[in-house]
Protein backbone atom coordinates (compact mmCIF):
# COMPACT_ATOMS: atom_id res chain seq x y z
CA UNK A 1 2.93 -67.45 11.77
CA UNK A 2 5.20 -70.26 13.49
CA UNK A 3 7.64 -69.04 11.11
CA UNK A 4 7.29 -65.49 12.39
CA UNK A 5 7.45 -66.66 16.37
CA UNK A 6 10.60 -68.45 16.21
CA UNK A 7 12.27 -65.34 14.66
CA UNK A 8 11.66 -63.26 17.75
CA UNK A 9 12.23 -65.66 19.82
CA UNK A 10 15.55 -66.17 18.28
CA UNK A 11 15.85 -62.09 18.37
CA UNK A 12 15.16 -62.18 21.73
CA UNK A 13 17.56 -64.57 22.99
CA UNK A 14 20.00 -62.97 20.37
CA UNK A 15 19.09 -59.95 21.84
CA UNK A 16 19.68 -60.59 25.45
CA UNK A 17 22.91 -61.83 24.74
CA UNK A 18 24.36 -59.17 22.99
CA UNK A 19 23.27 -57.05 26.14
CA UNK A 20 25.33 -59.04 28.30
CA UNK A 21 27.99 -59.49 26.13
CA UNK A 22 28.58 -55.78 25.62
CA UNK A 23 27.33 -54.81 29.05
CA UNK A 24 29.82 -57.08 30.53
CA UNK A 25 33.11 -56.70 28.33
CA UNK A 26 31.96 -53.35 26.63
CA UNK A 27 32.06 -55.40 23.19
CA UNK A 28 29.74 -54.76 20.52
CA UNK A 29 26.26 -55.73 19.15
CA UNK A 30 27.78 -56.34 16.04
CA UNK A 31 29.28 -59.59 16.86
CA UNK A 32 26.01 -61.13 17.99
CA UNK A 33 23.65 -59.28 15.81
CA UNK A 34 24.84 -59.75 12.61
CA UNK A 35 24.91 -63.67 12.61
CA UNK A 36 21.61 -63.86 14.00
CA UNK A 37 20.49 -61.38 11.33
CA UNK A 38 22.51 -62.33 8.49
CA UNK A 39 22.52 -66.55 8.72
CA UNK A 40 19.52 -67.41 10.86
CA UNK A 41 17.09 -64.52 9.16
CA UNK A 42 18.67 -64.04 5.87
CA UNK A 43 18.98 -60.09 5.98
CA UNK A 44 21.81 -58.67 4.14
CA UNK A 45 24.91 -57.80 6.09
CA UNK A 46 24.41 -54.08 5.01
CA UNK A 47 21.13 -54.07 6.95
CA UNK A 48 22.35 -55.91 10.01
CA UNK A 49 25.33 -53.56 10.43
CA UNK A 50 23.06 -50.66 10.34
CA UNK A 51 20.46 -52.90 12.91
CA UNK A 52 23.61 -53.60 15.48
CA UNK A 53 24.24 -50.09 15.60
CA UNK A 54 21.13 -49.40 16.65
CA UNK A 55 21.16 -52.13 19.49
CA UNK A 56 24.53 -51.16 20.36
CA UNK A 57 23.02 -47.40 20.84
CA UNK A 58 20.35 -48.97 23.03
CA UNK A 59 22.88 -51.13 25.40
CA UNK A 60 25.20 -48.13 25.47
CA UNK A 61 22.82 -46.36 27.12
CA UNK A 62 21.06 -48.49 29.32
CA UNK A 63 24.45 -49.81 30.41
CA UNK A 64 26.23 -46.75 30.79
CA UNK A 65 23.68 -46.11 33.29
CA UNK A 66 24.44 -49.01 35.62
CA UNK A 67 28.05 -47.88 35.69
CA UNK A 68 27.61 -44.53 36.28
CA UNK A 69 25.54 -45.09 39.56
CA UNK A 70 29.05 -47.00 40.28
CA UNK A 71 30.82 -44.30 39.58
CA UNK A 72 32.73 -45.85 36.62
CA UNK A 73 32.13 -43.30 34.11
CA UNK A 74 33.97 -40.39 33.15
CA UNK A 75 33.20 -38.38 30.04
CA UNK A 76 34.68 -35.40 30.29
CA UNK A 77 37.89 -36.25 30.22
CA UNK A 78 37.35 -37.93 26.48
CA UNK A 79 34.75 -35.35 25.36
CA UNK A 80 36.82 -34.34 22.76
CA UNK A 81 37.31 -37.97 21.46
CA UNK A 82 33.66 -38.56 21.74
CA UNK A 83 32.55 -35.50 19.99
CA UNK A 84 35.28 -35.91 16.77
CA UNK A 85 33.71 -40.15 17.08
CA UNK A 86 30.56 -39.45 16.53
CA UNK A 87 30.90 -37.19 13.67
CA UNK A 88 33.39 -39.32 11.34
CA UNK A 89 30.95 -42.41 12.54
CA UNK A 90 27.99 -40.74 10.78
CA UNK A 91 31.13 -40.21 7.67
CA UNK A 92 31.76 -43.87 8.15
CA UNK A 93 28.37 -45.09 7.46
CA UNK A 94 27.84 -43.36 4.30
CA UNK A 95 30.07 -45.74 2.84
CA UNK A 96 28.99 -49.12 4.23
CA UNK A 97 26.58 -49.13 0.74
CA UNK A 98 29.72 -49.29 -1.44
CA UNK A 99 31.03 -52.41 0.32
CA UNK A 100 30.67 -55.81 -1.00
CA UNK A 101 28.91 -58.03 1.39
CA UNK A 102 31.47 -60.72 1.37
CA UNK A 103 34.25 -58.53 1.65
CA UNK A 104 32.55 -57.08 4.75
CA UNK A 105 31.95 -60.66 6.39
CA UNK A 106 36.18 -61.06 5.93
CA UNK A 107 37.02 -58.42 7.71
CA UNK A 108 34.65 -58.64 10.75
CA UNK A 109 35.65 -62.39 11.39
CA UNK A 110 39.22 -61.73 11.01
CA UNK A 111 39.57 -58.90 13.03
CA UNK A 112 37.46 -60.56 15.90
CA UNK A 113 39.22 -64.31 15.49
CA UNK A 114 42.84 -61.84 15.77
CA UNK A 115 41.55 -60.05 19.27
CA UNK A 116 40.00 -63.17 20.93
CA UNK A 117 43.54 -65.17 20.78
CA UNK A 118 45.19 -62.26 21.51
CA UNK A 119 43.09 -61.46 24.96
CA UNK A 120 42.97 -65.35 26.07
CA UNK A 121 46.43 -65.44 25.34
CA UNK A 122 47.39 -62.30 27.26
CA UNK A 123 44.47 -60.80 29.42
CA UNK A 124 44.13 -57.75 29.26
CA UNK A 125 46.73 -56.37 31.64
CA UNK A 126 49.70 -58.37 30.24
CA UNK A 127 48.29 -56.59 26.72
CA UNK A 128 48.42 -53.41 28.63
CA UNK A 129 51.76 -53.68 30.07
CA UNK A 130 52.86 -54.91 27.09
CA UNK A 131 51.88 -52.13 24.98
CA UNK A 132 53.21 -49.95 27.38
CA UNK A 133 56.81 -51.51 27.38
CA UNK A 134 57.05 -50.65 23.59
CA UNK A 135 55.29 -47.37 22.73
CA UNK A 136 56.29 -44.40 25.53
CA UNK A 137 52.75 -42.72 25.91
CA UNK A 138 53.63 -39.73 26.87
CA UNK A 139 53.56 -37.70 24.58
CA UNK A 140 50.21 -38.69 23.43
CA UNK A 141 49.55 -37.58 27.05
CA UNK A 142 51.13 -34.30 26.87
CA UNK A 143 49.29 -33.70 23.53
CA UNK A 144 46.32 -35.51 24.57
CA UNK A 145 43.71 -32.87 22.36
CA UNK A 146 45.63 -33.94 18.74
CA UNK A 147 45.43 -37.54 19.71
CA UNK A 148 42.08 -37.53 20.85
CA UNK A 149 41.04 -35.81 17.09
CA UNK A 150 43.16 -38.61 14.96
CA UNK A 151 41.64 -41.51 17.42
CA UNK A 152 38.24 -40.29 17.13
CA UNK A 153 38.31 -40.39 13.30
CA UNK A 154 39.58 -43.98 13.51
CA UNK A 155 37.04 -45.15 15.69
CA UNK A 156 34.11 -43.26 14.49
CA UNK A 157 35.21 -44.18 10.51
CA UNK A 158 35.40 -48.24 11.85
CA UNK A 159 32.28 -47.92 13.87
CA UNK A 160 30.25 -46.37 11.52
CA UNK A 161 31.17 -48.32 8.60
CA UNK A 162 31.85 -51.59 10.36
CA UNK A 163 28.94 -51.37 12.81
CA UNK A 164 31.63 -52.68 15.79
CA UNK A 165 34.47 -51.48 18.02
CA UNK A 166 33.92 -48.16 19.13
CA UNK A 167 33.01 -49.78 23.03
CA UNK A 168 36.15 -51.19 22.89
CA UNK A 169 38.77 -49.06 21.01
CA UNK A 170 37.68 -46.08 23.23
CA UNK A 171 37.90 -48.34 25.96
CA UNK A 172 41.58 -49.31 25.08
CA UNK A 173 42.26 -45.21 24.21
CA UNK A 174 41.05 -44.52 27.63
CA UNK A 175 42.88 -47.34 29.68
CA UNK A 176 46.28 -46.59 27.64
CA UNK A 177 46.32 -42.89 27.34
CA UNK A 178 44.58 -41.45 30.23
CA UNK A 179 45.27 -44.69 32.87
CA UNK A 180 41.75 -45.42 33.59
CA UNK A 181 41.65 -48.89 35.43
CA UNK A 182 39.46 -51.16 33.18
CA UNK A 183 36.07 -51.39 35.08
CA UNK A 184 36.24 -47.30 34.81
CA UNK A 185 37.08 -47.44 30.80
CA UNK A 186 34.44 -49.84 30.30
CA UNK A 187 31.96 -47.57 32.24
CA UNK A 188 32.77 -44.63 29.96
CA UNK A 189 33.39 -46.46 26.72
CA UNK A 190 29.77 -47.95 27.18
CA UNK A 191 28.36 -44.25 27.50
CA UNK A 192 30.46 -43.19 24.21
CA UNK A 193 29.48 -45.84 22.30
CA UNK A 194 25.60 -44.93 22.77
CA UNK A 195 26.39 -41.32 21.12
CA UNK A 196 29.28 -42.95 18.58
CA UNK A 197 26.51 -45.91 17.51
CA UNK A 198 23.39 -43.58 17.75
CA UNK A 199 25.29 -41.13 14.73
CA UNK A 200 26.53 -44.16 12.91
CA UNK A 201 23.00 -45.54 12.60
CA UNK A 202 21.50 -42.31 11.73
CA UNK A 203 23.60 -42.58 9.01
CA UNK A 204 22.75 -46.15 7.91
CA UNK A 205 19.10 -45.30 8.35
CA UNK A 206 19.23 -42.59 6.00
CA UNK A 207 20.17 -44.95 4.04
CA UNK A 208 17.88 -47.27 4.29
CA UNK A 209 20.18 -49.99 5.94
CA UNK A 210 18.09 -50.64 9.74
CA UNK A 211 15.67 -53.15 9.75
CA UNK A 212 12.98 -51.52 11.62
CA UNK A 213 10.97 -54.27 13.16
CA UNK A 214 13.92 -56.03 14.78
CA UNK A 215 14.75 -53.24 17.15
CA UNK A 216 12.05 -53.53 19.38
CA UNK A 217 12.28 -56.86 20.52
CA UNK A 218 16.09 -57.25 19.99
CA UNK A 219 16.44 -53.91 21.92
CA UNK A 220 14.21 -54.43 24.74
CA UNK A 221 16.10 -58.09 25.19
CA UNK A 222 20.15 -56.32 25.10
CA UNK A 223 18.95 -53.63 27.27
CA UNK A 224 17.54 -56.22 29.85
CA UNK A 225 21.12 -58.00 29.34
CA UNK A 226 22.93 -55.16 29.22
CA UNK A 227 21.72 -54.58 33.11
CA UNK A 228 22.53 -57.98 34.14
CA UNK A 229 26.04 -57.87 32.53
CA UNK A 230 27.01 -54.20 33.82
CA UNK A 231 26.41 -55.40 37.21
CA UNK A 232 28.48 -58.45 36.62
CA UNK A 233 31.23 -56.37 35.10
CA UNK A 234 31.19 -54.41 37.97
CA UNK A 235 32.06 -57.38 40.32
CA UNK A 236 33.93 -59.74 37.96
CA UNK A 237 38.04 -60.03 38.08
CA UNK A 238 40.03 -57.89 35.78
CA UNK A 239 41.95 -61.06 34.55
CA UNK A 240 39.20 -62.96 34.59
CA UNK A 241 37.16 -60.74 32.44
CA UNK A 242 39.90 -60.39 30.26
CA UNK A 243 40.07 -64.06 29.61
CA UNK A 244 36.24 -63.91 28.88
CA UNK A 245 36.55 -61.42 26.35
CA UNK A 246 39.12 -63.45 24.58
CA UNK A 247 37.03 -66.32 25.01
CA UNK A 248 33.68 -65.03 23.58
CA UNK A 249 35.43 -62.61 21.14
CA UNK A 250 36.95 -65.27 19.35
CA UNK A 251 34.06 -68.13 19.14
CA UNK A 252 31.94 -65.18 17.40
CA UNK A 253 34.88 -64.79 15.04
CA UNK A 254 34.91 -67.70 14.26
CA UNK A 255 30.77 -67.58 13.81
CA UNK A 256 30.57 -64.70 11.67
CA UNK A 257 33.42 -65.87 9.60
CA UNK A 258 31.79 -69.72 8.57
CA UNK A 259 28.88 -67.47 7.19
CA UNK A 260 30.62 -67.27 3.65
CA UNK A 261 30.64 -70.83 3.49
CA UNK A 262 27.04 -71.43 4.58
């Protein structure tokens, strides 16, 4: 019974934040979730992806919400991107099953240790500029529709598989191809990823991979964050909140990649 109480405690606190993590920096569940479900619970990391998704779904919503009363949202202009996303992230999580659980922790820790540095190092406007001074984007502009289709594969194939990044890629899609400033990208990104996470954990539940009971608490507690950080978002620096992304980006990296050792 204690037992029981301390785990939704922990899912709760977990839970709320995840919401202001991804309400704030339009990150993903994923990054919270899974060592809360995976090391302090002991689920697998197959059922914790599919979980986050779920959660992510959830904030998505409830935080794509808050930005659209401040006008920071803008889906029509990346319909196309959402709509190819959210069918290649139901693809993606057909094949989550096949993974091996340790090969699944790797590549989650990596790739969040490799974006933390890179934003606390950089911000995200130097990365932008940056990014900018080497590719010439504009002729993914002038043949926005084809980008838009090989993007959303991308995204939805990592987000459904993966359980993480389609908040931010889209995000980064948005800001780079289509010049959204970065409050306005995070707005939009936040309402994508509740129809790109929804699909992918449709997919995972089919297949079994959600752990049911968790959502409840865990999404009641990110969708109460995910308020609190969407206003914050909405008020914070750009530089600043690019250095905070770095910053909490990497320390979960760094979290989810000591599990293999635990």
């Amino acid at each position: 019974m204690n037992g029981d109480f301390l785990n939704n405690i922990l899912l709760a606190i977990f839970g709320y934040s995840t919401g202001i993590f991804v309400g704030t920096v339009s990150g993903t569940a994923e990054a919270l979730m899974i060592p809360c479900l995976t090391i302090f619970l002991g689920y697998s990391m197959h059922n914790s992806i599919g979980t986050s998704l779920s959660i992510d779904c959830i904030i998505g919503g409830v935080a794509g919400l808050i930005f659209l009363k401040n006008n920071n949202v803008d889906v029509k202009s990346s319909a196309l991107l959402i709509s190819v996303s959210v069918i290649f992230a139901f693809i993606g999580s057909q094949f989550t099953t096949y993974a091996p659980e340790t090969g699944l922790t790797i590549v989650i820790g990596f790739i969040l240790i490799l974006i933390g540095i890179n934003f606390i190092a950089n911000g995200v406007q130097k990365n932008i500029e940056y990014i900018n001074s080497k590719i010439n984007f504009k002729i993914f502009r002038k043949n926005k529709n084809i980008f838009f289709v090989l993007i959303g594969i991308i995204v939805g194939l990592f987000s459904g598989f993966l359980g993480m990044g389609s908040g931010g890629m889209v995000a980064t899609v948005l800001v780079l191809v289509l010049g959204y400033d970065l409050h306005s990208a995070i707005g939009t990104s936040l309402v994508t990823m509740f129809f790109i996470a929804g699909a992918g954990a449709l997919g995972h539940a089919i297949n079994q991979e959600i752990i049911i009971h968790v959502i409840p608490i865990a999404g009641i507690t990110a969708a109460v964050g995910a308020v609190s950080g969407s206003f914050l978002a909405n008020k914070i620096d750009e530089k600043e909140l690019g250095k905070l992304i770095g910053v909490i980006v990497l320390i979960l990296g760094v979290f989810i990649t000591t599990k293999i050792f635990l």
